[in-house]
C-alpha atoms as a PDB file:
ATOM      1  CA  UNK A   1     188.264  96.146  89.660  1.00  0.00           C
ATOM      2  CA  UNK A   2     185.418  93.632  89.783  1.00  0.00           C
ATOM      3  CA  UNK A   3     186.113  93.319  93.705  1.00  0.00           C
ATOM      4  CA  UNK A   4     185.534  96.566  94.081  1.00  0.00           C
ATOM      5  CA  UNK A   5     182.241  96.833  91.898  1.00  0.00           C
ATOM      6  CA  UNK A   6     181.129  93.628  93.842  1.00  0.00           C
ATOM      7  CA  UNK A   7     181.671  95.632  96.994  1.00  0.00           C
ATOM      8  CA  UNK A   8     179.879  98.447  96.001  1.00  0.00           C
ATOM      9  CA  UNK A   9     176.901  96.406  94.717  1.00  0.00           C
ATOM     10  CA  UNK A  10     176.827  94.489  98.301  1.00  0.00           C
ATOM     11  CA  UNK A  11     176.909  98.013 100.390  1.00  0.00           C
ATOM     12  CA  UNK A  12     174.147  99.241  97.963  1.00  0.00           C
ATOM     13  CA  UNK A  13     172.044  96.275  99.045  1.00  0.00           C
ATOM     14  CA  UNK A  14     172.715  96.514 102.474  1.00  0.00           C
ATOM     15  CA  UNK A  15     171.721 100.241 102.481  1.00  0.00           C
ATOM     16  CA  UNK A  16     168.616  99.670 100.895  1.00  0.00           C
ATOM     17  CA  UNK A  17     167.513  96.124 103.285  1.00  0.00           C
ATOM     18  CA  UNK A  18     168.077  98.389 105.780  1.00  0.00           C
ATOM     19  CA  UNK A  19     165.983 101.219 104.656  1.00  0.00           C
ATOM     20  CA  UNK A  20     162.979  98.331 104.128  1.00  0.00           C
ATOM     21  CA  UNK A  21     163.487  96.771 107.540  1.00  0.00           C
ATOM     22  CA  UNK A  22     163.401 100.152 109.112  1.00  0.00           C
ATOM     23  CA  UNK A  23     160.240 100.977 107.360  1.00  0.00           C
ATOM     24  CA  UNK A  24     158.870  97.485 108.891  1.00  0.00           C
ATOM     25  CA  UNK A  25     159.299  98.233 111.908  1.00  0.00           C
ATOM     26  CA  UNK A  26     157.905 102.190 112.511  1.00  0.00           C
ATOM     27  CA  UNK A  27     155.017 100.639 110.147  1.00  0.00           C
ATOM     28  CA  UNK A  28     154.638  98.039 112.669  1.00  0.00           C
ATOM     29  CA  UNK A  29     151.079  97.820 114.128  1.00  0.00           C
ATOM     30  CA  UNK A  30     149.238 100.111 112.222  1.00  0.00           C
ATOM     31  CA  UNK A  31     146.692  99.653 110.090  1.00  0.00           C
ATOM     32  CA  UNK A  32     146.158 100.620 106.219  1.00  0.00           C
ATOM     33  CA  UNK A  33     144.413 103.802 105.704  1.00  0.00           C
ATOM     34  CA  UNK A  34     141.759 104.112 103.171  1.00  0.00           C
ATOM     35  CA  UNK A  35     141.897 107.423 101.131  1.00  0.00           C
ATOM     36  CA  UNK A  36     137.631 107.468 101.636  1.00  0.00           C
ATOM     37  CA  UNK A  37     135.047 106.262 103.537  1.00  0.00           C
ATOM     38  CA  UNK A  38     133.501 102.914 101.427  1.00  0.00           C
ATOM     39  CA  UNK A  39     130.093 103.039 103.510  1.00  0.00           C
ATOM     40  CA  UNK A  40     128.322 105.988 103.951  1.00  0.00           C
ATOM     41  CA  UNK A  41     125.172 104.388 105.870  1.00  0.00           C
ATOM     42  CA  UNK A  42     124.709 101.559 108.245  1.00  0.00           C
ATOM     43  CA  UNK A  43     121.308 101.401 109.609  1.00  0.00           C
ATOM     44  CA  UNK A  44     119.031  99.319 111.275  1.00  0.00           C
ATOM     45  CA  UNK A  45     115.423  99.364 109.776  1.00  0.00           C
ATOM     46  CA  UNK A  46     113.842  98.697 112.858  1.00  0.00           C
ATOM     47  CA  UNK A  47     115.085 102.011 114.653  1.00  0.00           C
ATOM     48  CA  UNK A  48     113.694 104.244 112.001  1.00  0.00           C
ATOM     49  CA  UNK A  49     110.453 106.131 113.311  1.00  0.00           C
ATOM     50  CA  UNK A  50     110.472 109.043 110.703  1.00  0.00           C
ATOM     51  CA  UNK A  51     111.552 109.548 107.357  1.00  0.00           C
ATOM     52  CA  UNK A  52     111.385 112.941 105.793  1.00  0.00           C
ATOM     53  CA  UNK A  53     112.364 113.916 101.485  1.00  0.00           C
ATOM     54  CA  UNK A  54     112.921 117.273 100.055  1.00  0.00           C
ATOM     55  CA  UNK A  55     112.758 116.675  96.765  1.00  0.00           C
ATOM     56  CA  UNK A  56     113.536 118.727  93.996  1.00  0.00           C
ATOM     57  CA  UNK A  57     110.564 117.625  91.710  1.00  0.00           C
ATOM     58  CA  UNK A  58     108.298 118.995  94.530  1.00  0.00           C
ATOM     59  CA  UNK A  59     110.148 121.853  95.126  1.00  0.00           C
ATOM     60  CA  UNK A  60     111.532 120.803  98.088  1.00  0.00           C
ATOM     61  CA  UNK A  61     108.645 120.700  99.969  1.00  0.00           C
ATOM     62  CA  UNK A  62     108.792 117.766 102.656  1.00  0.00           C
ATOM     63  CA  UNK A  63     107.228 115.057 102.245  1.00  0.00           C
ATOM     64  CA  UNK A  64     106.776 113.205 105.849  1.00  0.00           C
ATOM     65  CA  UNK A  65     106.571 109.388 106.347  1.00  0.00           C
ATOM     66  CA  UNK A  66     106.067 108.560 110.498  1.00  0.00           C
ATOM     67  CA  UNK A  67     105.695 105.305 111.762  1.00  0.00           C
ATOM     68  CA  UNK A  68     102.806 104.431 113.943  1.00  0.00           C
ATOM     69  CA  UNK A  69     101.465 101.381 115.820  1.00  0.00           C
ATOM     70  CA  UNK A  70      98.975 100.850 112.889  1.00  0.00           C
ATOM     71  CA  UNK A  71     101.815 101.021 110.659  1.00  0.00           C
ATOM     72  CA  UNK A  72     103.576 104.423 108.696  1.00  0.00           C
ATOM     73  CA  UNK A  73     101.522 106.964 107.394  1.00  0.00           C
ATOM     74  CA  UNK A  74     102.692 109.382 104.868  1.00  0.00           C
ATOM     75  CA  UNK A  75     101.371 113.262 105.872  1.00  0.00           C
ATOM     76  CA  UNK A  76     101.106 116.533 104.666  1.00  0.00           C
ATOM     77  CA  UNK A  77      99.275 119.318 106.747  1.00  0.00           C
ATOM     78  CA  UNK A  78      95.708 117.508 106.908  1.00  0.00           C
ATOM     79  CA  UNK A  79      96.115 114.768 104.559  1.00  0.00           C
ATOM     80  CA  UNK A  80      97.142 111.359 105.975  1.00  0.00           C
ATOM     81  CA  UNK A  81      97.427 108.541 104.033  1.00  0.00           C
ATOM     82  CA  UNK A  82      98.319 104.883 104.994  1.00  0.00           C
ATOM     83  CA  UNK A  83     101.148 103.310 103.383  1.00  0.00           C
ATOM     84  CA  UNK A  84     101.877  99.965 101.422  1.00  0.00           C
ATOM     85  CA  UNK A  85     104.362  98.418 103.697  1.00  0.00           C
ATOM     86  CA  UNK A  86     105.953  97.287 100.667  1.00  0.00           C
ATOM     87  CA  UNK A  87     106.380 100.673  99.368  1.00  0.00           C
ATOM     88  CA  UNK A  88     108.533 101.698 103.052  1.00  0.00           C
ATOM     89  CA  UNK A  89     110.905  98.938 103.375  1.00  0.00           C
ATOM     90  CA  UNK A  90     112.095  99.395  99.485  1.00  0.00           C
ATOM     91  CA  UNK A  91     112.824 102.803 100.739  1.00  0.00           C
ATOM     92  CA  UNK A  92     114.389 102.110 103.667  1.00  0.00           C
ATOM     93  CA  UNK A  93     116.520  99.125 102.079  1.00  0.00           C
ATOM     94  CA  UNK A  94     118.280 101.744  99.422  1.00  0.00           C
ATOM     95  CA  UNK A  95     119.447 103.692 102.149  1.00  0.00           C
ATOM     96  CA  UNK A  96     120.158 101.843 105.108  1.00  0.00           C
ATOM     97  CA  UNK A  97     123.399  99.922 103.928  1.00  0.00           C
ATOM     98  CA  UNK A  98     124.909 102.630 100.949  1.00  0.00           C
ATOM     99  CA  UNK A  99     128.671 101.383  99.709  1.00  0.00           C
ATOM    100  CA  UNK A 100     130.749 103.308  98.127  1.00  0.00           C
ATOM    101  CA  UNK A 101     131.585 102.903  94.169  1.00  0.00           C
ATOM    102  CA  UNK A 102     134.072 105.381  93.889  1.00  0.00           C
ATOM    103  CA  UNK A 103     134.920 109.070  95.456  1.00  0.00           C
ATOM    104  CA  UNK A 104     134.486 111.688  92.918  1.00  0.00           C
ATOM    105  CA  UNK A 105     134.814 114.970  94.033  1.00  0.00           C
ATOM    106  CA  UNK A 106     135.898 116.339  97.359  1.00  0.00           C
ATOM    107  CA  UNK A 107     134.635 119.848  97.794  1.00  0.00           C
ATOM    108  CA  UNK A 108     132.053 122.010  97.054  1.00  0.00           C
ATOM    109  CA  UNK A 109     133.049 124.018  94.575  1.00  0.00           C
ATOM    110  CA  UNK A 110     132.394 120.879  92.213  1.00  0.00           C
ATOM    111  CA  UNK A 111     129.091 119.769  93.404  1.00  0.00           C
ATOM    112  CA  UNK A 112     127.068 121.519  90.301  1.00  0.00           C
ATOM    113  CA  UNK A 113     128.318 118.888  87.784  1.00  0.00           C
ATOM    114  CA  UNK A 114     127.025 116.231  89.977  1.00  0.00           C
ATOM    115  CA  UNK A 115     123.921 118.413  91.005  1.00  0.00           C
ATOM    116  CA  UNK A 116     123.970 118.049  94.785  1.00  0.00           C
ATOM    117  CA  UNK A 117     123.818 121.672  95.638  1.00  0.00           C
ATOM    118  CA  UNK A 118     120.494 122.062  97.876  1.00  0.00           C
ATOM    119  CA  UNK A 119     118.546 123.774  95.008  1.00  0.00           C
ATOM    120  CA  UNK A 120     119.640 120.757  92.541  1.00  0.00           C
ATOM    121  CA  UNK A 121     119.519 117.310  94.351  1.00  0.00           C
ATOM    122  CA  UNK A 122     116.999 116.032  96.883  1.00  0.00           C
ATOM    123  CA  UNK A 123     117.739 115.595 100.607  1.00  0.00           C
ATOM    124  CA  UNK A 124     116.430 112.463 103.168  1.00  0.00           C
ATOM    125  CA  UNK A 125     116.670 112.311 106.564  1.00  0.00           C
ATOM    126  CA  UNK A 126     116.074 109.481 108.463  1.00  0.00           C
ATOM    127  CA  UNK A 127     115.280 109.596 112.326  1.00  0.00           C
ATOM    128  CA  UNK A 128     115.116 107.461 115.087  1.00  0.00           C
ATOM    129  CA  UNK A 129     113.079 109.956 117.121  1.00  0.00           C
ATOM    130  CA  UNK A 130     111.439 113.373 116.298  1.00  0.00           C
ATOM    131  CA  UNK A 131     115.024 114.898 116.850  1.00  0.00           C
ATOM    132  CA  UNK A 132     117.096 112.421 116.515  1.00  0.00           C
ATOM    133  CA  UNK A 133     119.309 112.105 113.525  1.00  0.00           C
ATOM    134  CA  UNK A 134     120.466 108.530 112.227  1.00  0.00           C
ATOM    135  CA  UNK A 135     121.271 109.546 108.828  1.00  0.00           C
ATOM    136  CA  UNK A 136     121.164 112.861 106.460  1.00  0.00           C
ATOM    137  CA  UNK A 137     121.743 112.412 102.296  1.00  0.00           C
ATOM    138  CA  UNK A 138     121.688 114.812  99.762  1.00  0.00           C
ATOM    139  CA  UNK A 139     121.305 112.720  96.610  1.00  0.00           C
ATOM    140  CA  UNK A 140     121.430 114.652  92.902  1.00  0.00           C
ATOM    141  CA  UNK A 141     122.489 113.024  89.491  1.00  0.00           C
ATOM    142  CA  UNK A 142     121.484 109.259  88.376  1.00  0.00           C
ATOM    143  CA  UNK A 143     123.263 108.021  85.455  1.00  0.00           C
ATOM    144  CA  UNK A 144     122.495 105.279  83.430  1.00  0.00           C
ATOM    145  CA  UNK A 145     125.632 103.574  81.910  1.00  0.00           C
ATOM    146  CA  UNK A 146     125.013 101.364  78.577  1.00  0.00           C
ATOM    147  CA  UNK A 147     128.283  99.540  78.370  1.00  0.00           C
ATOM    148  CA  UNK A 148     128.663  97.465  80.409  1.00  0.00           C
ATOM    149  CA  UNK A 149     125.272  98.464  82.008  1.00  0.00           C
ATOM    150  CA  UNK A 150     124.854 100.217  85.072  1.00  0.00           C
ATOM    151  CA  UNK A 151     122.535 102.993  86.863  1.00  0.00           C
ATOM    152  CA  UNK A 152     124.415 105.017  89.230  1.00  0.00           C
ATOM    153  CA  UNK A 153     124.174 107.841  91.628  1.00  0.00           C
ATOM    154  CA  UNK A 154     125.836 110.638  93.032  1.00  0.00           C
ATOM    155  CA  UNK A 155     125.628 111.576  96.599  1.00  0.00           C
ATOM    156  CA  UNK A 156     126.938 113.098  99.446  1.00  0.00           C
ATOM    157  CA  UNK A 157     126.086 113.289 103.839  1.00  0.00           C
ATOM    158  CA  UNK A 158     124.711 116.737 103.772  1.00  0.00           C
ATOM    159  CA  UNK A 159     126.738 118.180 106.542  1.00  0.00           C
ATOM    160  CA  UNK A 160     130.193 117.080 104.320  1.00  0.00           C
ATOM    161  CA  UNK A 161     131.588 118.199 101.140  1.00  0.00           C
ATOM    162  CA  UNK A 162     132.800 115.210  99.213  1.00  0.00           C
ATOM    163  CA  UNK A 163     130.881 113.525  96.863  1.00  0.00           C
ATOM    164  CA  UNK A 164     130.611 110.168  96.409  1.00  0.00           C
ATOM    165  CA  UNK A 165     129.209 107.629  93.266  1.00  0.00           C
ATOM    166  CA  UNK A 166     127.143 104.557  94.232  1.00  0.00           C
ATOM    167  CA  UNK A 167     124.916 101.776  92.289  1.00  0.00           C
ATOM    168  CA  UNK A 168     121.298 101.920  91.876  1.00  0.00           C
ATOM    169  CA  UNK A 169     119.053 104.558  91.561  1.00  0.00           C
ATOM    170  CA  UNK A 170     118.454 106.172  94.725  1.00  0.00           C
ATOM    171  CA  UNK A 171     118.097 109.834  93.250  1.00  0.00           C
ATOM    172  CA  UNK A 172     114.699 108.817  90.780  1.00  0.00           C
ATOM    173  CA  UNK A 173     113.488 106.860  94.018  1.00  0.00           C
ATOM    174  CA  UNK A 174     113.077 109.903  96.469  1.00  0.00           C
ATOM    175  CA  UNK A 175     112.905 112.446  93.461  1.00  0.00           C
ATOM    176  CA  UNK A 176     108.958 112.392  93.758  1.00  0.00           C
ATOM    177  CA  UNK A 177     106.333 114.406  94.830  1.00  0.00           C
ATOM    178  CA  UNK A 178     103.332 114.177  97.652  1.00  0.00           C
ATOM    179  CA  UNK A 179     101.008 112.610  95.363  1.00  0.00           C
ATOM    180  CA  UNK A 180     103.417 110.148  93.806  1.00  0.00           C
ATOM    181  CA  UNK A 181     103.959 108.262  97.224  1.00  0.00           C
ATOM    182  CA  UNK A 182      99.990 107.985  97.988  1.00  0.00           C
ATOM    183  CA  UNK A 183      97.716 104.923  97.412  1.00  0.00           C
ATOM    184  CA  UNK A 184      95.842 105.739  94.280  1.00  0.00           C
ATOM    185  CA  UNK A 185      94.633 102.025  94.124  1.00  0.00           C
ATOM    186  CA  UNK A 186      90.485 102.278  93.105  1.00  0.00           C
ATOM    187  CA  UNK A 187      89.917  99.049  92.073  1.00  0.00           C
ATOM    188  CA  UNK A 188      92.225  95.639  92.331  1.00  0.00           C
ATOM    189  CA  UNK A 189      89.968  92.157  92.048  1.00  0.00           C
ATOM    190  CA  UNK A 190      91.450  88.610  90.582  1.00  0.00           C
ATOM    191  CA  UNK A 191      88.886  88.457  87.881  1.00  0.00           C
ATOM    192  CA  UNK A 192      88.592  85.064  88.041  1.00  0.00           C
ATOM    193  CA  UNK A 193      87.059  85.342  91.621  1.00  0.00           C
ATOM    194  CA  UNK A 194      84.228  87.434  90.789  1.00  0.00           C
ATOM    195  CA  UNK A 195      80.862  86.062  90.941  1.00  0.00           C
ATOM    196  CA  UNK A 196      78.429  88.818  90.861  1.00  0.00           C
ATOM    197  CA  UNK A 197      78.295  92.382  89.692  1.00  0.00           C
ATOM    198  CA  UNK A 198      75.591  94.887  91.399  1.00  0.00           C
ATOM    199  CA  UNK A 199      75.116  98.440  90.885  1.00  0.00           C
ATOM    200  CA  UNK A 200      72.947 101.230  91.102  1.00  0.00           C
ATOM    201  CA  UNK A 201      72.774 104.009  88.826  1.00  0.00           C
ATOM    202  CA  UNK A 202      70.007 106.844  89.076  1.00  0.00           C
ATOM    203  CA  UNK A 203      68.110 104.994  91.580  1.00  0.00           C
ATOM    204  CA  UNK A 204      67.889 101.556  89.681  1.00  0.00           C
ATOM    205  CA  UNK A 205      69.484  98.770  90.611  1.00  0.00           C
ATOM    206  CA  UNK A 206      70.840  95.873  88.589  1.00  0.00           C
ATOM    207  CA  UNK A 207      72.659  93.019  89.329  1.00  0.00           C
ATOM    208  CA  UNK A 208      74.476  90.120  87.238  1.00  0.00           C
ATOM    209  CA  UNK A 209      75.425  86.597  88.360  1.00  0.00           C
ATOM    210  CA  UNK A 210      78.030  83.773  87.426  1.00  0.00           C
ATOM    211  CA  UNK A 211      76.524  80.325  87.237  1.00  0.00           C
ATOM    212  CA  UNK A 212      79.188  77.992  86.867  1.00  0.00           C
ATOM    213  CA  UNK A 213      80.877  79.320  83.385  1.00  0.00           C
ATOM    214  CA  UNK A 214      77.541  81.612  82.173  1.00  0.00           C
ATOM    215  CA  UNK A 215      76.204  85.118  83.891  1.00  0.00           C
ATOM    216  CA  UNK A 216      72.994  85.715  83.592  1.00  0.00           C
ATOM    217  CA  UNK A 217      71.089  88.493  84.529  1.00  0.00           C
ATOM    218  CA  UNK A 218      67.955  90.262  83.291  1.00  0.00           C
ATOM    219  CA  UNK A 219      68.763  89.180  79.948  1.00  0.00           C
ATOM    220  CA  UNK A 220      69.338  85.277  80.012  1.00  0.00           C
ATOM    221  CA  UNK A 221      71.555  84.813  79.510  1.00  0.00           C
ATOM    222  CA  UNK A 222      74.499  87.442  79.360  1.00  0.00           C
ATOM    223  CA  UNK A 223      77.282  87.082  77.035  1.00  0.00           C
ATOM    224  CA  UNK A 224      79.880  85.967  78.699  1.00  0.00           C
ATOM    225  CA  UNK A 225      82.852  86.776  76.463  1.00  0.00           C
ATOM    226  CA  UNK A 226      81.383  90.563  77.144  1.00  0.00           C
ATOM    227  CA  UNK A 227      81.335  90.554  80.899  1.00  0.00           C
ATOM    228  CA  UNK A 228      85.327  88.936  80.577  1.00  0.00           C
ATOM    229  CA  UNK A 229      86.771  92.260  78.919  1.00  0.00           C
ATOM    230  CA  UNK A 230      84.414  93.855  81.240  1.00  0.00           C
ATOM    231  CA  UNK A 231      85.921  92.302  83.995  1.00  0.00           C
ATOM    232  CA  UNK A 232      89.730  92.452  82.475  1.00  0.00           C
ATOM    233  CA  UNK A 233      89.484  96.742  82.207  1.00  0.00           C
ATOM    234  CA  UNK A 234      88.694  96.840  85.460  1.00  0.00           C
ATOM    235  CA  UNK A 235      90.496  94.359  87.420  1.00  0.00           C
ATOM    236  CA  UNK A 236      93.505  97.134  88.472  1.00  0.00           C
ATOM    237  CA  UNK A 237      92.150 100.633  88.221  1.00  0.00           C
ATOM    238  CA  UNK A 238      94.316 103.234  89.888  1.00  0.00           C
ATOM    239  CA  UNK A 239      93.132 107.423  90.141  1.00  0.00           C
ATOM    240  CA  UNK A 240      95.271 109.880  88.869  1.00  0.00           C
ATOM    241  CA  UNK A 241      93.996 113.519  90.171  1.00  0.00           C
ATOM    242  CA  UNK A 242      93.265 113.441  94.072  1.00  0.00           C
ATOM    243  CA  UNK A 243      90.000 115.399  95.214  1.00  0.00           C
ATOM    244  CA  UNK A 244      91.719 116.325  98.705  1.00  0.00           C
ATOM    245  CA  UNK A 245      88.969 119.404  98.920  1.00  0.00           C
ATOM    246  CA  UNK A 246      85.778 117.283  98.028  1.00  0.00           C
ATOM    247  CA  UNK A 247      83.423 116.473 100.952  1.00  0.00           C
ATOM    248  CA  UNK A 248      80.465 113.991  99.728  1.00  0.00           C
ATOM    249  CA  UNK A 249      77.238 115.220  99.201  1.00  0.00           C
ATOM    250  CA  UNK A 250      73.962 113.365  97.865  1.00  0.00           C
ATOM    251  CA  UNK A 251      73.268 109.545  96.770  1.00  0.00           C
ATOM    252  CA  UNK A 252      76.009 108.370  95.256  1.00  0.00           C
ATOM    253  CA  UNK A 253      76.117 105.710  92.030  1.00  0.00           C
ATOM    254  CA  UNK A 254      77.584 102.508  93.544  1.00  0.00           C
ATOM    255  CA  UNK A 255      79.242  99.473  91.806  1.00  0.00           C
ATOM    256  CA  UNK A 256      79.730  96.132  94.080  1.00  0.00           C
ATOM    257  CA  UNK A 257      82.152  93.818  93.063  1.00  0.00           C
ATOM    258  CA  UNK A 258      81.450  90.190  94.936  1.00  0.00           C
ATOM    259  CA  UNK A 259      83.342  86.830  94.940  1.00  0.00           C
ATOM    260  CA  UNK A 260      84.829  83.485  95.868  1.00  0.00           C
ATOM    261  CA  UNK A 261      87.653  84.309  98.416  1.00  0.00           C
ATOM    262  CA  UNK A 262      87.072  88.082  98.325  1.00  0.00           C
ATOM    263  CA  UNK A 263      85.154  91.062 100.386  1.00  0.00           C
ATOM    264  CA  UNK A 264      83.157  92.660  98.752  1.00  0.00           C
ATOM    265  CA  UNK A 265      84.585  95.612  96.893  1.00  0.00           C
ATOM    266  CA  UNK A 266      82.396  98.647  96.816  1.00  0.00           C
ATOM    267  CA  UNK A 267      83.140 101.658  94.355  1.00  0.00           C
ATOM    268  CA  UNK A 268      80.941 104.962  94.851  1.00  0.00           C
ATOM    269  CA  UNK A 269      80.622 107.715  92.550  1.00  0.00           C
ATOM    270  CA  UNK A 270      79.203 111.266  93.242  1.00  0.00           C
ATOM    271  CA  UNK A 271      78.088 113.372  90.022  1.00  0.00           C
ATOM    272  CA  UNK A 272      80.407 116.791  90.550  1.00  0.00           C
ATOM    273  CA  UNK A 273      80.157 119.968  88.399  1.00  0.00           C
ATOM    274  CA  UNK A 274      83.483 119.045  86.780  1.00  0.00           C
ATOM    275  CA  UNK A 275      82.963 115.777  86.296  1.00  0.00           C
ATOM    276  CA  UNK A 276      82.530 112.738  88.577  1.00  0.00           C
ATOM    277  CA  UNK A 277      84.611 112.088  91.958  1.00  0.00           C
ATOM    278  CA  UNK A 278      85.024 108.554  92.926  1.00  0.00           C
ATOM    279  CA  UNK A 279      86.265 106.235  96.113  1.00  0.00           C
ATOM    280  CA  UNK A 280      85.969 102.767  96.914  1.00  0.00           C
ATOM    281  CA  UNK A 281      85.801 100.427  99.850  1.00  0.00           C
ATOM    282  CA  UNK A 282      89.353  99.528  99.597  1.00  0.00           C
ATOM    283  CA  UNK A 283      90.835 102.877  99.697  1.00  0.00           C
ATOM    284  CA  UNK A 284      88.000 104.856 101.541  1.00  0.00           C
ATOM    285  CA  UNK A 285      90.406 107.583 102.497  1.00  0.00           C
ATOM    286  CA  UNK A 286      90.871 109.441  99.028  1.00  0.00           C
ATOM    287  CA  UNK A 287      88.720 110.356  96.551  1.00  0.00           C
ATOM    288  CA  UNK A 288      89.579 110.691  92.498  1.00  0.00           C
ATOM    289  CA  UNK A 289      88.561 112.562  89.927  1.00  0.00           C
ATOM    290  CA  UNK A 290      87.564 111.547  86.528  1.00  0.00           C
ATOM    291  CA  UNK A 291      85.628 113.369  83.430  1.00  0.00           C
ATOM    292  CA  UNK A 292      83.288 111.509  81.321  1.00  0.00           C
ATOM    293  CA  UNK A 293      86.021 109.506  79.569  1.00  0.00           C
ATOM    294  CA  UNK A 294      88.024 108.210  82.258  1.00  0.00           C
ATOM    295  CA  UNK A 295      87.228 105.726  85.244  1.00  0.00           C
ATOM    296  CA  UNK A 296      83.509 106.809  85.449  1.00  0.00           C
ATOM    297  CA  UNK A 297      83.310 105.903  82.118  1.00  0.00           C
ATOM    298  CA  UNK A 298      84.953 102.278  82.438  1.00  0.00           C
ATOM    299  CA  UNK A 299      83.059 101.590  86.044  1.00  0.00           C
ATOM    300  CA  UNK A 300      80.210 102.269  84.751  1.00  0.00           C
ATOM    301  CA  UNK A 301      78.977 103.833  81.499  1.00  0.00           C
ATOM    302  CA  UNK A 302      80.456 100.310  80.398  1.00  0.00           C
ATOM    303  CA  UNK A 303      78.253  98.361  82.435  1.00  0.00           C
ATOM    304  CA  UNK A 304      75.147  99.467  80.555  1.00  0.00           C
ATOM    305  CA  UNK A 305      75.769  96.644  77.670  1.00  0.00           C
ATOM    306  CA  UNK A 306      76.334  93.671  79.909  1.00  0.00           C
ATOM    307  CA  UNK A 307      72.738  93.376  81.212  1.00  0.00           C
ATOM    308  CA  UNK A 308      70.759  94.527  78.108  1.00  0.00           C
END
């Protein structure tokens, strides 16, 4: 009886080594497959010549980045505005090499939970010419995870269905309008630099001047604990409201900032019946507006104190 039970055990072994070397060999040569793609984007930075965003916050209105020999410009109709380099390669490094987290949905019928239906996410397409195509994302939800933490966002090549989860936070990155991309820089100085102040406001100009650690000026000397917070509110100044329509008119007010390893940084600003509008030398292509309160207030109301 255990013979026989022995036998049976040794013919149920063979049957099944036989079954595994079988499956060896018709599995021979080929490769695993992957149930999804795990890279959705491989591109090189240097072949992209045009970016263009739809984004939902705008209401899907392009905004258009094109790459020049002076460098990339962002446009819309008539405007043109020079970009930070800076601010171009961070967008081009988020979506030139994209892995894949995890797969999470795999047709379109669930795209609203992940909100990458055309009216809910916010497309990019990247060219390497005018026409050509190098890649095409629409990008919707961006999740924050607390534990363990983690920002995440949901995605998917436009002309496919599934949808796919990544890290980072692609989707608040392009989710911005026209004006959020531009240069709004007005004034940037390294305080400790500056040397002299000048300025002319209603026709009179004054001027103040650092000798060694004291600035003097028409009153001698000037406090120079004054001039420092002076100095400290306006070191980074940045508009907020672009005046795209304004076209200057009259003698401006003018504020010169001048230094040790510096050009000289020029603000101007034109009187306007709502207000004030303001540019300066270091972003003479757009033009701010401000009321009473706000940068023509801190240029140069403030400046009244320091020389009296």
């Amino acid at each position: 009886m255990a013979n026989k039970s022995n036998k049976s055990l040794l013919l149920l072994f063979a049957v099944l080594l036989g079954i595994f070397l079988l499956s060896k060999v018709f599995d021979f040569g080929k490769k695993p497959q992957k149930s999804f793609r795990t890279e959705l984007t491989n591109i090189d930075s240097s072949s992209v010549g045009q970016i263009v965003i739809y984004p939902k916050a705008g209401n899907h209105n392009a905004v258009i980045f094109e790459k020049s020999n002076e460098g990339w410009f962002l446009t819309n109709g008539n405007i043109k505005s020079k970009l930070d380099p800076n601010v171009i390669s961070g967008l081009i490094d988020q979506v030139q090499n994209i892995k894949v987290k995890r797969l999470v949905a795999t047709s379109k019928d669930q795209w609203v939970p992940y909100e990458v239906t055309d009216s809910l996410g916010s497309r990019i397409v990247l060219y390497s010419a005018p026409t050509k195509i190098i890649a095409d994302l629409t990008v919707g939800k961006f999740n924050f995870q607390q534990q363990p933490q983690a920002m995440q966002t949901y995605l998917r090549l436009t002309e496919e269905e599934q949808v796919y989860m990544i890290d980072g936070f692609l989707s608040m990155a392009i989710n911005r309008k026209f004006d959020d991309w531009r240069n709004k820089q007005l004034v940037k100085i390294n305080t400790n630099n500056i040397s002299k102040l000048s300025w002319n406001i209603n026709g009179q100009n004054q001027s103040i001047q650092k000798n060694g650690s004291q600035w003097s000026g028409m009153k001698n000397p000037i406090d120079s604990a004054r001039v420092a917070t002076y100095l400290s509110q306006t070191a980074s100044l940045q508009g907020s409201a672009f005046a795209d329509d304004y076209t200057p008119q009259g003698n401006p007010m003018s504020l010169t900032f001048e230094g040790n390893n510096m050009n000289p940084l020029e603000v101007k600003c034109y009187p306007d019946n709502n207000g004030f509008i303001l540019t300066s030398s270091i972003n003479p292509a757009s033009y701010f507006r401000s009321d009473s309160m706000g940068l023509y207030k801190t240029l140069f109301e403030d400046l009244a104190p320091l020389n009296n």
